[in-house]
C-alpha atoms as a PDB file:
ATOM      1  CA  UNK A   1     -39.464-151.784 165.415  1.00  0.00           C
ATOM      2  CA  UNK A   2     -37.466-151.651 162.407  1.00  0.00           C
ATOM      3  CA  UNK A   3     -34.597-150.218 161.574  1.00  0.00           C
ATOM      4  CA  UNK A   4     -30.988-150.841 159.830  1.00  0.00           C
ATOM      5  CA  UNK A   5     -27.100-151.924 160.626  1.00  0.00           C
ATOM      6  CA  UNK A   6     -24.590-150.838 158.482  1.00  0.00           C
ATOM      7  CA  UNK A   7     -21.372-153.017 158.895  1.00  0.00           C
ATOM      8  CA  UNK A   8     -18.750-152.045 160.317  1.00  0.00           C
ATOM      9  CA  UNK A   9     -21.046-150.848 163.011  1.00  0.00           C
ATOM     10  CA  UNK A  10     -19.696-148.231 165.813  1.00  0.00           C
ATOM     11  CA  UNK A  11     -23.078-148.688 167.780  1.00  0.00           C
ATOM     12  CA  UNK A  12     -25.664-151.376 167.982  1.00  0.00           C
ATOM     13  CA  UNK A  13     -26.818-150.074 171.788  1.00  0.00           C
ATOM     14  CA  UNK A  14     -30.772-148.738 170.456  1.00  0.00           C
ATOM     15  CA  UNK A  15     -31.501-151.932 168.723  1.00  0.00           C
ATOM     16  CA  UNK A  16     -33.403-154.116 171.270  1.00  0.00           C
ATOM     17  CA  UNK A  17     -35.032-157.827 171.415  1.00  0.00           C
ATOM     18  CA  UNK A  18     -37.714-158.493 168.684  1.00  0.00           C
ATOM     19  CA  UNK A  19     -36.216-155.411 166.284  1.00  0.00           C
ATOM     20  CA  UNK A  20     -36.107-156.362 162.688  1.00  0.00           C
ATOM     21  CA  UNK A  21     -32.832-155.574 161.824  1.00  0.00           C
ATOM     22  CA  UNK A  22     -31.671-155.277 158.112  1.00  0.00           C
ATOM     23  CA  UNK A  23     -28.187-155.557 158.043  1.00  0.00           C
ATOM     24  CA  UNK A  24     -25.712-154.352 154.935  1.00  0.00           C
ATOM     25  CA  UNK A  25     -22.115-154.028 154.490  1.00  0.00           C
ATOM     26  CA  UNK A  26     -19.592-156.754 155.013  1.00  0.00           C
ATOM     27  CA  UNK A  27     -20.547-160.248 156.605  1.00  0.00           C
ATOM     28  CA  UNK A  28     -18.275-162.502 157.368  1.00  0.00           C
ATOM     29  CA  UNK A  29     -19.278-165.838 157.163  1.00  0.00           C
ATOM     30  CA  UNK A  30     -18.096-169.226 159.758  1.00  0.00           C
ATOM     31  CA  UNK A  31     -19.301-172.076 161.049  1.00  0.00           C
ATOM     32  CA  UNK A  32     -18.239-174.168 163.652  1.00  0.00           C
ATOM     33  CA  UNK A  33     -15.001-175.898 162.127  1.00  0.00           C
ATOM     34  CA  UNK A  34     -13.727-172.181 160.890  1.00  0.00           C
ATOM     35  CA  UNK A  35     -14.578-171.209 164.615  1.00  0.00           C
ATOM     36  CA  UNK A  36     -12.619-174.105 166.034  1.00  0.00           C
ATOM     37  CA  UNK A  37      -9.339-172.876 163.949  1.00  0.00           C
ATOM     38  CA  UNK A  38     -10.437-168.627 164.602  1.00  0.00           C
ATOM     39  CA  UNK A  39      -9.979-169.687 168.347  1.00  0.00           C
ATOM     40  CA  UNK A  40      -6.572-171.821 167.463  1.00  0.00           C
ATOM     41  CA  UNK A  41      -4.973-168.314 165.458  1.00  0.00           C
ATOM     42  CA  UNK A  42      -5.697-166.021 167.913  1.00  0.00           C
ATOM     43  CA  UNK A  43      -4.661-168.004 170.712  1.00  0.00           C
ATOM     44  CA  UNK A  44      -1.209-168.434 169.067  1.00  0.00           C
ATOM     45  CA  UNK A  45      -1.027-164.925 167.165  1.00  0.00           C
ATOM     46  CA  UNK A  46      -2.640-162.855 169.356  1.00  0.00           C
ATOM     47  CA  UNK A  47      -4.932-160.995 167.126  1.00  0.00           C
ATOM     48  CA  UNK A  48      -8.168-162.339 164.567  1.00  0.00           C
ATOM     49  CA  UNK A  49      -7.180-163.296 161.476  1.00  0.00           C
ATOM     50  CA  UNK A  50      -9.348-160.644 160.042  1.00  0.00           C
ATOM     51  CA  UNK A  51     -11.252-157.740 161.745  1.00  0.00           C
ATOM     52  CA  UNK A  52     -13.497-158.694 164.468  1.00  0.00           C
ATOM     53  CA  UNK A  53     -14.544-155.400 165.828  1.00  0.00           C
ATOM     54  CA  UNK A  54     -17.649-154.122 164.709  1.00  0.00           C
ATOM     55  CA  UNK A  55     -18.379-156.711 162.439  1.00  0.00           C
ATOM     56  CA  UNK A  56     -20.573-159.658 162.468  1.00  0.00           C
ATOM     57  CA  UNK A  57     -20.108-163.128 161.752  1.00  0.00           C
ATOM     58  CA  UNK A  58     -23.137-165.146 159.814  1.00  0.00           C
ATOM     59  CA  UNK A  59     -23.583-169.040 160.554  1.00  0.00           C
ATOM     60  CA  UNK A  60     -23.994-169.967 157.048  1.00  0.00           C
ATOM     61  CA  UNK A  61     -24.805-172.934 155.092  1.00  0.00           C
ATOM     62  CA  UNK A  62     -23.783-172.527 151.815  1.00  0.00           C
ATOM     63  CA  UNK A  63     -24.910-174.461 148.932  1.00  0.00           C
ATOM     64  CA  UNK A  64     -23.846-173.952 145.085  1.00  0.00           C
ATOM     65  CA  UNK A  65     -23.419-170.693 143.585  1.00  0.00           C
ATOM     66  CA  UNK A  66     -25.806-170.397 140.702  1.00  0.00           C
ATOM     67  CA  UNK A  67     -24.952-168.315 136.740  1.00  0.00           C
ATOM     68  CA  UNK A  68     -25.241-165.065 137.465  1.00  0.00           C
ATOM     69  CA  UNK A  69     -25.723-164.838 141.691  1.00  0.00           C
ATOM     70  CA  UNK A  70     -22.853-163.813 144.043  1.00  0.00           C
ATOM     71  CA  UNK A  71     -23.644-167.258 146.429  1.00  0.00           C
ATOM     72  CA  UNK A  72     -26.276-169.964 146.183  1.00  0.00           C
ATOM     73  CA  UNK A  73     -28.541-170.112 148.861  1.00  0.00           C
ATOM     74  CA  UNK A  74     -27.678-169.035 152.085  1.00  0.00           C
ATOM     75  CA  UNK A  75     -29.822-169.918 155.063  1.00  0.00           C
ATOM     76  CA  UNK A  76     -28.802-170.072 158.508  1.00  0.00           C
ATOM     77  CA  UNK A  77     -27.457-173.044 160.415  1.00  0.00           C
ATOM     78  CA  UNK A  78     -27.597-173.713 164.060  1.00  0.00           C
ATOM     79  CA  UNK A  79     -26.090-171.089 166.859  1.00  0.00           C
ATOM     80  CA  UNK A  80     -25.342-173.642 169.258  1.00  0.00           C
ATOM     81  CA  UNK A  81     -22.869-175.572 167.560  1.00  0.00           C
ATOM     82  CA  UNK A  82     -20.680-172.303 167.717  1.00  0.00           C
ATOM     83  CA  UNK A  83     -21.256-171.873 171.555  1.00  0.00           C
ATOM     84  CA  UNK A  84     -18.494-173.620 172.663  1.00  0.00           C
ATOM     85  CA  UNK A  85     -16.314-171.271 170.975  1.00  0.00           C
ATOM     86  CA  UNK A  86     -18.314-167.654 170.994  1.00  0.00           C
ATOM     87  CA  UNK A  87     -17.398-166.999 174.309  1.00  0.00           C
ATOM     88  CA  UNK A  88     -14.060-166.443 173.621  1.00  0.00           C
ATOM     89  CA  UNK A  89     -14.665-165.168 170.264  1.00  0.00           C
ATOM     90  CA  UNK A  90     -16.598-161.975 171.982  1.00  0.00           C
ATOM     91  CA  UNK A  91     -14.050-161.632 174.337  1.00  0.00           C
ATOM     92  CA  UNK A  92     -11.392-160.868 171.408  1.00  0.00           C
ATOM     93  CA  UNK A  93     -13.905-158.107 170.020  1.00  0.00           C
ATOM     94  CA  UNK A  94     -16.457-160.933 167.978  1.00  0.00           C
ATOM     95  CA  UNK A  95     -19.416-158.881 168.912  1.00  0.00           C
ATOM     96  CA  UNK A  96     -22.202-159.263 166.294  1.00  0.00           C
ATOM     97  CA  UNK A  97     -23.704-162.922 165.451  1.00  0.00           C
ATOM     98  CA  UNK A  98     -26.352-163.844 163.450  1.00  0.00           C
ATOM     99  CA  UNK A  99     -27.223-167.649 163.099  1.00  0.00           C
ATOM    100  CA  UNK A 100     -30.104-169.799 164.153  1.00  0.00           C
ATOM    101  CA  UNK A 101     -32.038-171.042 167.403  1.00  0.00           C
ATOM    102  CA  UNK A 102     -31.288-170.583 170.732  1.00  0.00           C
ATOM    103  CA  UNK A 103     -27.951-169.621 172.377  1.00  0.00           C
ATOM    104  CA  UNK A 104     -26.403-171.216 175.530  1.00  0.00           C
ATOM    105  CA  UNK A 105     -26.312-169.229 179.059  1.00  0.00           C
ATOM    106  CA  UNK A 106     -22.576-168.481 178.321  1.00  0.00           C
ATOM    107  CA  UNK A 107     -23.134-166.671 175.235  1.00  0.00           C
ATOM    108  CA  UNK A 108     -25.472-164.742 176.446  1.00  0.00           C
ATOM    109  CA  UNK A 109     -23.373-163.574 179.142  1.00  0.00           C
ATOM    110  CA  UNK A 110     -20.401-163.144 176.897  1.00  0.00           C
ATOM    111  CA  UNK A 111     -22.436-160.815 174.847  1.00  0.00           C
ATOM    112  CA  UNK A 112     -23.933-158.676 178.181  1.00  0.00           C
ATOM    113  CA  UNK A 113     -20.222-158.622 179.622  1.00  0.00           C
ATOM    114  CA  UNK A 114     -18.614-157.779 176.233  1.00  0.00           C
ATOM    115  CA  UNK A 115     -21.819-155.539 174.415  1.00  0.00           C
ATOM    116  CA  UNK A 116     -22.553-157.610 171.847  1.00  0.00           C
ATOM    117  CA  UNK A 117     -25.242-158.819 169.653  1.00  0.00           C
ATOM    118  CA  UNK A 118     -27.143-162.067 168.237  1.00  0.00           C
ATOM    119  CA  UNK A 119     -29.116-161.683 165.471  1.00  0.00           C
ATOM    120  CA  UNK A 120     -31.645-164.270 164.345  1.00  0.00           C
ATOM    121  CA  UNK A 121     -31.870-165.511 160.192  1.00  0.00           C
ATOM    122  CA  UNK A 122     -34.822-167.003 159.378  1.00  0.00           C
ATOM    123  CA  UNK A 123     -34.887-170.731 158.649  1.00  0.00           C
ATOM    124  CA  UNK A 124     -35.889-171.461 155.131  1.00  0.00           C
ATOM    125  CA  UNK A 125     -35.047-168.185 153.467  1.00  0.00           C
ATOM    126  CA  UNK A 126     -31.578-169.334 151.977  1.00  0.00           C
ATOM    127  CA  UNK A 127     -32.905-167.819 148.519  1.00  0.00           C
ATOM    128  CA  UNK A 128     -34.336-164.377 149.737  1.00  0.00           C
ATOM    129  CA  UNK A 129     -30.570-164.174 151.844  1.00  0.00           C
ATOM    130  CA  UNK A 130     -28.904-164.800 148.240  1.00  0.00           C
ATOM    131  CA  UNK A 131     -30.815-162.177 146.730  1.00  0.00           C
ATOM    132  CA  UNK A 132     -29.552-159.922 148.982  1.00  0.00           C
ATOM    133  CA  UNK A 133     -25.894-161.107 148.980  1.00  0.00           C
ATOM    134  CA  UNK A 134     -23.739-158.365 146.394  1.00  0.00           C
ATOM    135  CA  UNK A 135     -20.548-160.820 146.308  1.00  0.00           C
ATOM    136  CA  UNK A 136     -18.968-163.639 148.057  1.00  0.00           C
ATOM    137  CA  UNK A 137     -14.951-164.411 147.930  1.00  0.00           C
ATOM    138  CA  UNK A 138     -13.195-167.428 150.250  1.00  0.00           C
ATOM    139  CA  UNK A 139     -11.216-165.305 153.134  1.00  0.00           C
ATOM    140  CA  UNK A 140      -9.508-168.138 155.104  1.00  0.00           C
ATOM    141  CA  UNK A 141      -9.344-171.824 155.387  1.00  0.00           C
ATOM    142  CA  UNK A 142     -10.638-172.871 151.707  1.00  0.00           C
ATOM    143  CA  UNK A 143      -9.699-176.634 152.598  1.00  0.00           C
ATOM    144  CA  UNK A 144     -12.924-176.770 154.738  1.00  0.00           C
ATOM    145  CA  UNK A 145     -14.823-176.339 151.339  1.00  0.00           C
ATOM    146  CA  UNK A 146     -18.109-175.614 152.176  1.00  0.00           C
ATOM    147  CA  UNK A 147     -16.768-174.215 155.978  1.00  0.00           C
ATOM    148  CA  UNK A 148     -14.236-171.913 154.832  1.00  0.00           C
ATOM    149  CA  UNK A 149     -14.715-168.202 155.837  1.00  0.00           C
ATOM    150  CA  UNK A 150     -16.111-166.145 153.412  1.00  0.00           C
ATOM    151  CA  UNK A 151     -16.550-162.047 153.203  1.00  0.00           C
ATOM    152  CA  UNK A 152     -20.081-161.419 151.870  1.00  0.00           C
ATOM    153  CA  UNK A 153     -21.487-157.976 150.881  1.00  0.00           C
ATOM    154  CA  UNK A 154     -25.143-157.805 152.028  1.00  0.00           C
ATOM    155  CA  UNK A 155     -27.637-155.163 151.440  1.00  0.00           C
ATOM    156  CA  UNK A 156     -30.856-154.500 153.801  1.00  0.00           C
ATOM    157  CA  UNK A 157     -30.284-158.904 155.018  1.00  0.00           C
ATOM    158  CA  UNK A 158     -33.006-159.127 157.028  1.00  0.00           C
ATOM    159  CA  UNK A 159     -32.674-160.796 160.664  1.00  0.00           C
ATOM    160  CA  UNK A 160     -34.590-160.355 164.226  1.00  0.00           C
ATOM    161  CA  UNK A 161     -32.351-158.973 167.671  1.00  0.00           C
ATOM    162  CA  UNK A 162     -32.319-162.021 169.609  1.00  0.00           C
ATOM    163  CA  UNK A 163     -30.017-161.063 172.451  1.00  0.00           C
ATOM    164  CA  UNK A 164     -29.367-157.238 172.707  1.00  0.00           C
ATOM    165  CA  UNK A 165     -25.931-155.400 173.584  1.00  0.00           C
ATOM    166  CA  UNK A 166     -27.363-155.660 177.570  1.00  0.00           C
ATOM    167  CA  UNK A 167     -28.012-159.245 177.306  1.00  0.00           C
ATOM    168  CA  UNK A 168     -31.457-159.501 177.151  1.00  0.00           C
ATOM    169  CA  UNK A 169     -33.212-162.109 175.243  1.00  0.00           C
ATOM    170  CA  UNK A 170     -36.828-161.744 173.008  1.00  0.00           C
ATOM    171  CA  UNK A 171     -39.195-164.387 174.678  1.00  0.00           C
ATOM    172  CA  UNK A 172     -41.643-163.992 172.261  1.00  0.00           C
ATOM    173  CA  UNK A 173     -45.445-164.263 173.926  1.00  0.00           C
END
């Protein structure tokens, strides 16, 4: 099935493993370095640096904005590097993720406990993502360069449910 996710999203509960799910509104954007210091500030503040709840984070590698795009390309980079901090993440109202490859038995348990989401990119497609990127602006951490957190504005950025809001993952046949 197909069907859409507007960001911020108040429910995600009908979209279910193998959905092709186009996603616009606000993306934030991390990878595992920004995730390392995410986990750091809300230990010690309390709260996210910026809203968690009900939006989604992209694991993003960037590469060099081109005349007259919002972003360079934008494909996906690997899930599991961010596994060792997505548990917690979730628990502090992370819910929607969209990345690359498998995720680790923990994750998907964080997101059946907590009634989240993980959302597949497709590898290669960096371009096709950047044609569908509005804007891009630096949010937090610009010293990690190319790892800062950024706040994208996507329009119908196409993905695939991986693990739904119960926690179950598309085993493709």
């Amino acid at each position: 099935m197909e069907t859409k996710l507007v960001l911020p999203a108040e429910d995600w509960s009908y979209i279910q493993p193998g959905d092709i799910v186009y996603v616009s509104g606000k993306l934030y954007v991390g990878r595992d370095q920004a995730h390392r210091l995410l986990v750091e500030e809300v230990k010690e503040k309390g709260i996210p640096p910026f809203p968690f709840q009900n939006n989604a984070i992209y694991y993003m590698g960037p590469a060099p904005t081109k005349e007259g795009m919002a972003i360079g390309s934008s494909g996906p980079t690997t899930s599991k590097r961010m596994d060792e901090f997505s548990p917690f993440l979730i628990s502090k109202g992370l819910k929607i993720m969209i990345g690359k490859g498998p995720r680790s038995e923990s994750v998907v348990e964080a997101v059946k406990e907590h009634g989240g989401l993980y959302l597949q990119a497709f590898g290669g497609c960096g371009a096709l993502y950047a044609s569908r990127t509005l804007s891009s602006r630096t949010l937090l951490y610009p010293f990690l360069g190319p790892e800062a957190v950024l706040e994208l504005e996507v329009k119908d950025f196409p993905t695939i449910c991986i693990i739904d809001s119960r926690g179950e993952v598309y085993r493709p046949r």
